[in-house]
Protein backbone atom coordinates (compact mmCIF):
# COMPACT_ATOMS: atom_id res chain seq x y z
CA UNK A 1 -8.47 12.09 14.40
CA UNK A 2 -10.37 12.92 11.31
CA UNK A 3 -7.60 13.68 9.02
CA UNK A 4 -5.56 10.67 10.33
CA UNK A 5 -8.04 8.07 9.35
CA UNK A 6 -8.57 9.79 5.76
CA UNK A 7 -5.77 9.29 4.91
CA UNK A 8 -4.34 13.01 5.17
CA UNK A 9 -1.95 14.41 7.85
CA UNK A 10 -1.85 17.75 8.73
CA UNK A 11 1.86 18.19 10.76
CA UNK A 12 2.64 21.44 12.74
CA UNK A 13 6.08 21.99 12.88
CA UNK A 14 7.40 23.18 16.31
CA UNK A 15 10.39 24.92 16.87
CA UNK A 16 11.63 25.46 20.41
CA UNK A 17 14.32 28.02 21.50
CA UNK A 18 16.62 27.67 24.52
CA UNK A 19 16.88 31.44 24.58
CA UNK A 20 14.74 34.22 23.54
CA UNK A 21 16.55 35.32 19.95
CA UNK A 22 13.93 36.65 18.06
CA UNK A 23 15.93 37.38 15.00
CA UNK A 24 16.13 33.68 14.21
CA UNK A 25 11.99 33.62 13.90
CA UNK A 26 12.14 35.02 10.02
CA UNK A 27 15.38 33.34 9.23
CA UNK A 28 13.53 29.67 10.45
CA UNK A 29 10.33 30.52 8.67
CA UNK A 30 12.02 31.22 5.56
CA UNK A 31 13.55 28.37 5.39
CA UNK A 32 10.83 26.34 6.47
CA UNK A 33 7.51 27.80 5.16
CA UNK A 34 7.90 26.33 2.03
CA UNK A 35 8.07 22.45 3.42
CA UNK A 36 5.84 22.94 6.31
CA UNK A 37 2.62 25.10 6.25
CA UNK A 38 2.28 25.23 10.14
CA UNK A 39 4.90 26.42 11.74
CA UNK A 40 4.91 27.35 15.64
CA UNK A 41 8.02 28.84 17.93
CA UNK A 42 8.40 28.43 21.61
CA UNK A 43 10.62 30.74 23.26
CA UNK A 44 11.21 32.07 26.58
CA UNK A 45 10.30 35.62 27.20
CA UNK A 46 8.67 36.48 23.54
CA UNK A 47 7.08 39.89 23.76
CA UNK A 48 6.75 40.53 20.11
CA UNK A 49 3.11 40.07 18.04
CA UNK A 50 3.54 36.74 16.22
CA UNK A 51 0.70 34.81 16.41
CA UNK A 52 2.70 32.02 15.84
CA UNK A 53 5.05 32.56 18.23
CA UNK A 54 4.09 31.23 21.92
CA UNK A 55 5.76 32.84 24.89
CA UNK A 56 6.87 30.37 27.40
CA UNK A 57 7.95 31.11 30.93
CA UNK A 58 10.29 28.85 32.10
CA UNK A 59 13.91 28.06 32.90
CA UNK A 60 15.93 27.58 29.24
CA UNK A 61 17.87 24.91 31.06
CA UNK A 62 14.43 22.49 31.59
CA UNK A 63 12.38 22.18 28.38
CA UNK A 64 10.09 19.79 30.07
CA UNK A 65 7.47 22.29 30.75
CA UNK A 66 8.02 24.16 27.28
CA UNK A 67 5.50 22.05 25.61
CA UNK A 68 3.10 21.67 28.46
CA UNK A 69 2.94 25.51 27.94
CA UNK A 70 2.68 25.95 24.51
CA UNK A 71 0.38 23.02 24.23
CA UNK A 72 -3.11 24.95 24.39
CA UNK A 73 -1.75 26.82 21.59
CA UNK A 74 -0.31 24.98 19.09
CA UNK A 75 -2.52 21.87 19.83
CA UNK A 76 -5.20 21.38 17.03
CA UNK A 77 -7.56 18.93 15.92
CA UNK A 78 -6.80 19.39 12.78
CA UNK A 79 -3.29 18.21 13.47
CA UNK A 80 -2.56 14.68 13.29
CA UNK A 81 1.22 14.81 14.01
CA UNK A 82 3.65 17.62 15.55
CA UNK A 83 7.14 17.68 14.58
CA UNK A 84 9.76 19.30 17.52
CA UNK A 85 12.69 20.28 16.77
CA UNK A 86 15.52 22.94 18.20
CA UNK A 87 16.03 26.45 16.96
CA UNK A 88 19.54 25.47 16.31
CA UNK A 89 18.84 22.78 14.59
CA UNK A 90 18.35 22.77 11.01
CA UNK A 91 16.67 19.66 8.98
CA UNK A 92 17.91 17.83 6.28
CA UNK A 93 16.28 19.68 3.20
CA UNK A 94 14.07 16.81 1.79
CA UNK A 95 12.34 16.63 5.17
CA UNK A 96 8.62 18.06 4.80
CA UNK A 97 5.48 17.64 5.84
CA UNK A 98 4.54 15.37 3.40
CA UNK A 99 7.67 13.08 2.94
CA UNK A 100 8.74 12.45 6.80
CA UNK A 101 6.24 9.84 7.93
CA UNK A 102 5.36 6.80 5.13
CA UNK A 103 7.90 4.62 2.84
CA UNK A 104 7.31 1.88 1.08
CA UNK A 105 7.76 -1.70 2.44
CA UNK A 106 9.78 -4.63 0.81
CA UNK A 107 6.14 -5.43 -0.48
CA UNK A 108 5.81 -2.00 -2.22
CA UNK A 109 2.46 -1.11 0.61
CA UNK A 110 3.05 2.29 2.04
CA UNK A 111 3.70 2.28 5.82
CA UNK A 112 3.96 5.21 8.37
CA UNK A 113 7.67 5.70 10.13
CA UNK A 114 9.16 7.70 12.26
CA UNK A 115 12.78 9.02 12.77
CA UNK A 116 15.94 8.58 11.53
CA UNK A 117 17.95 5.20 10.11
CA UNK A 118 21.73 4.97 10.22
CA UNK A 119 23.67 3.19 8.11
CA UNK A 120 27.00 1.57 8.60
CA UNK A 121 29.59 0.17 6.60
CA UNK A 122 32.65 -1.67 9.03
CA UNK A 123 35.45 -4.37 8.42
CA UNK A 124 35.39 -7.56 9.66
CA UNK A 125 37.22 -6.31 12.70
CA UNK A 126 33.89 -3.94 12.93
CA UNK A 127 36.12 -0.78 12.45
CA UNK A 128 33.68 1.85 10.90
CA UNK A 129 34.43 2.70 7.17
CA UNK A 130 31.49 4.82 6.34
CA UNK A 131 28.24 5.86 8.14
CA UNK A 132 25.29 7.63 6.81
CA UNK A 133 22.02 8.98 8.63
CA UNK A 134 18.26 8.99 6.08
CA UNK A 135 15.38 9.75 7.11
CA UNK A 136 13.00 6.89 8.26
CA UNK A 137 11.13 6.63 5.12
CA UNK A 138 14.33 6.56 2.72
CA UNK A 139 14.30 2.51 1.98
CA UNK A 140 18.02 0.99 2.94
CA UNK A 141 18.69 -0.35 -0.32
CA UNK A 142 18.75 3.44 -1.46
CA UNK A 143 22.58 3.75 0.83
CA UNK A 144 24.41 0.62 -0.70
CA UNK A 145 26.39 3.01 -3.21
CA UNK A 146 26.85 5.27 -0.26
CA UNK A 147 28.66 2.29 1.74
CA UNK A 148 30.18 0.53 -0.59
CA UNK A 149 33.87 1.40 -0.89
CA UNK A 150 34.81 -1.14 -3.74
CA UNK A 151 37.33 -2.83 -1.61
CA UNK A 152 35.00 -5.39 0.35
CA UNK A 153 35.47 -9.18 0.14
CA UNK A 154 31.91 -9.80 0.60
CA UNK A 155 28.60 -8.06 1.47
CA UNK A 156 26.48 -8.87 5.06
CA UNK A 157 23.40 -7.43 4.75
CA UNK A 158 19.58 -7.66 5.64
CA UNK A 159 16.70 -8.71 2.94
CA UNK A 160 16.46 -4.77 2.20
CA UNK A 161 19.50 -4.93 0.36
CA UNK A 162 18.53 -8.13 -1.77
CA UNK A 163 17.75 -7.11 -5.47
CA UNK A 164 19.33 -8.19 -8.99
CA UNK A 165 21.05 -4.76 -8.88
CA UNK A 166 22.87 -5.41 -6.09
CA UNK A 167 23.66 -8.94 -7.01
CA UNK A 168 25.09 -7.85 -10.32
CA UNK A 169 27.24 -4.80 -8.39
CA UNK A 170 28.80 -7.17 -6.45
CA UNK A 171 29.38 -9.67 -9.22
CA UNK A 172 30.99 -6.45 -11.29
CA UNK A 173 33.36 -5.74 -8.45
CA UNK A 174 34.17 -9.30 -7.33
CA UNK A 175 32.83 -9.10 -4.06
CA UNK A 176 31.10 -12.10 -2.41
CA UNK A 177 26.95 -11.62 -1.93
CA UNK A 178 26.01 -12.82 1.54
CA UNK A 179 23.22 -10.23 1.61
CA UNK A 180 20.13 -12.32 2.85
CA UNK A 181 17.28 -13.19 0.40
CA UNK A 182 13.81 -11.98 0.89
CA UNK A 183 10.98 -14.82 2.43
CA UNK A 184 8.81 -14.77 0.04
């Protein structure tokens, strides 16, 4: 697509109901409309005038053929990525069109992702001490203060974690730096 190769992405943000609850169309766009500037609903049974609101006709319990529906009406061109999520569902408020889709590499080069990471903190008997959940663009060495309890003996992590920061936290708090080095 056009805007794809240029360099700019237009994303539509779909929201898809299980049930036909109208009253949650203005609550959703007010919350969204200022981090997404194309917003579309599908939900069963919609008799109302919203343009952006696409009637679909199906079962609530099989969403397969929700967006096979609502796809000659929310599908654009000018789009380069769509963005689905649930009506009851309600995104992490740094999530917008503009932040959800590039980071910045270990090499500092921006690079499109997609998603969610999770990060996890356990014991050397792999009991779970803390978890997190960033966006795919947040870069991991962002959640070491996050994980870090103060506690640990030593540190096991990948290259993402490796920086003189983190080397002299660890030295601070006595913990042992096995966090592997980065190739190059």
């Amino acid at each position: 697509m056009a805007n794809h190769q240029s360099g700019k992405t237009k994303v539509a943000l779909i929201i898809i109901y299980n049930y036909r609850y109208d009253e949650n169309i203005e609550v959703l766009e007010r919350i969204y409309h200022d981090r997404f500037s194309h917003i579309y609903h599908l939900m069963p049974f919609y008799q109302g005038q919203k343009n952006n609101v696409i009637p679909i006709y199906e079962s609530s319990h099989y969403f397969q053929g929700y967006i096979a529906q609502g796809l000659r009406h929310y599908f654009k061109e000018e789009y380069s990525h769509y963005f689905f999520i649930a009506d009851d569902l309600l995104l992490n408020p740094i999530i917008n069109e503009n932040n959800y889709t590039v980071k910045n590499d270990s090499r500092g080069n921006k690079k499109s992702t997609y998603g969610f990471s999770v990060h996890t903190s356990v014991d050397e008997d792999g009991f779970i001490h803390r978890q997190s959940v960033t966006l795919g663009n947040v870069h991991d060495s962002q959640e070491r203060d996050t994980l870090l309890l103060g506690d640990e003996s030593a540190l096991y992590a990948d290259a993402a974690y490796s920086s003189q920061q983190t080397r002299d936290k660890l030295a601070r708090f006595g913990i042992a730096d096995q966090v592997q080095r980065k190739g190059y």
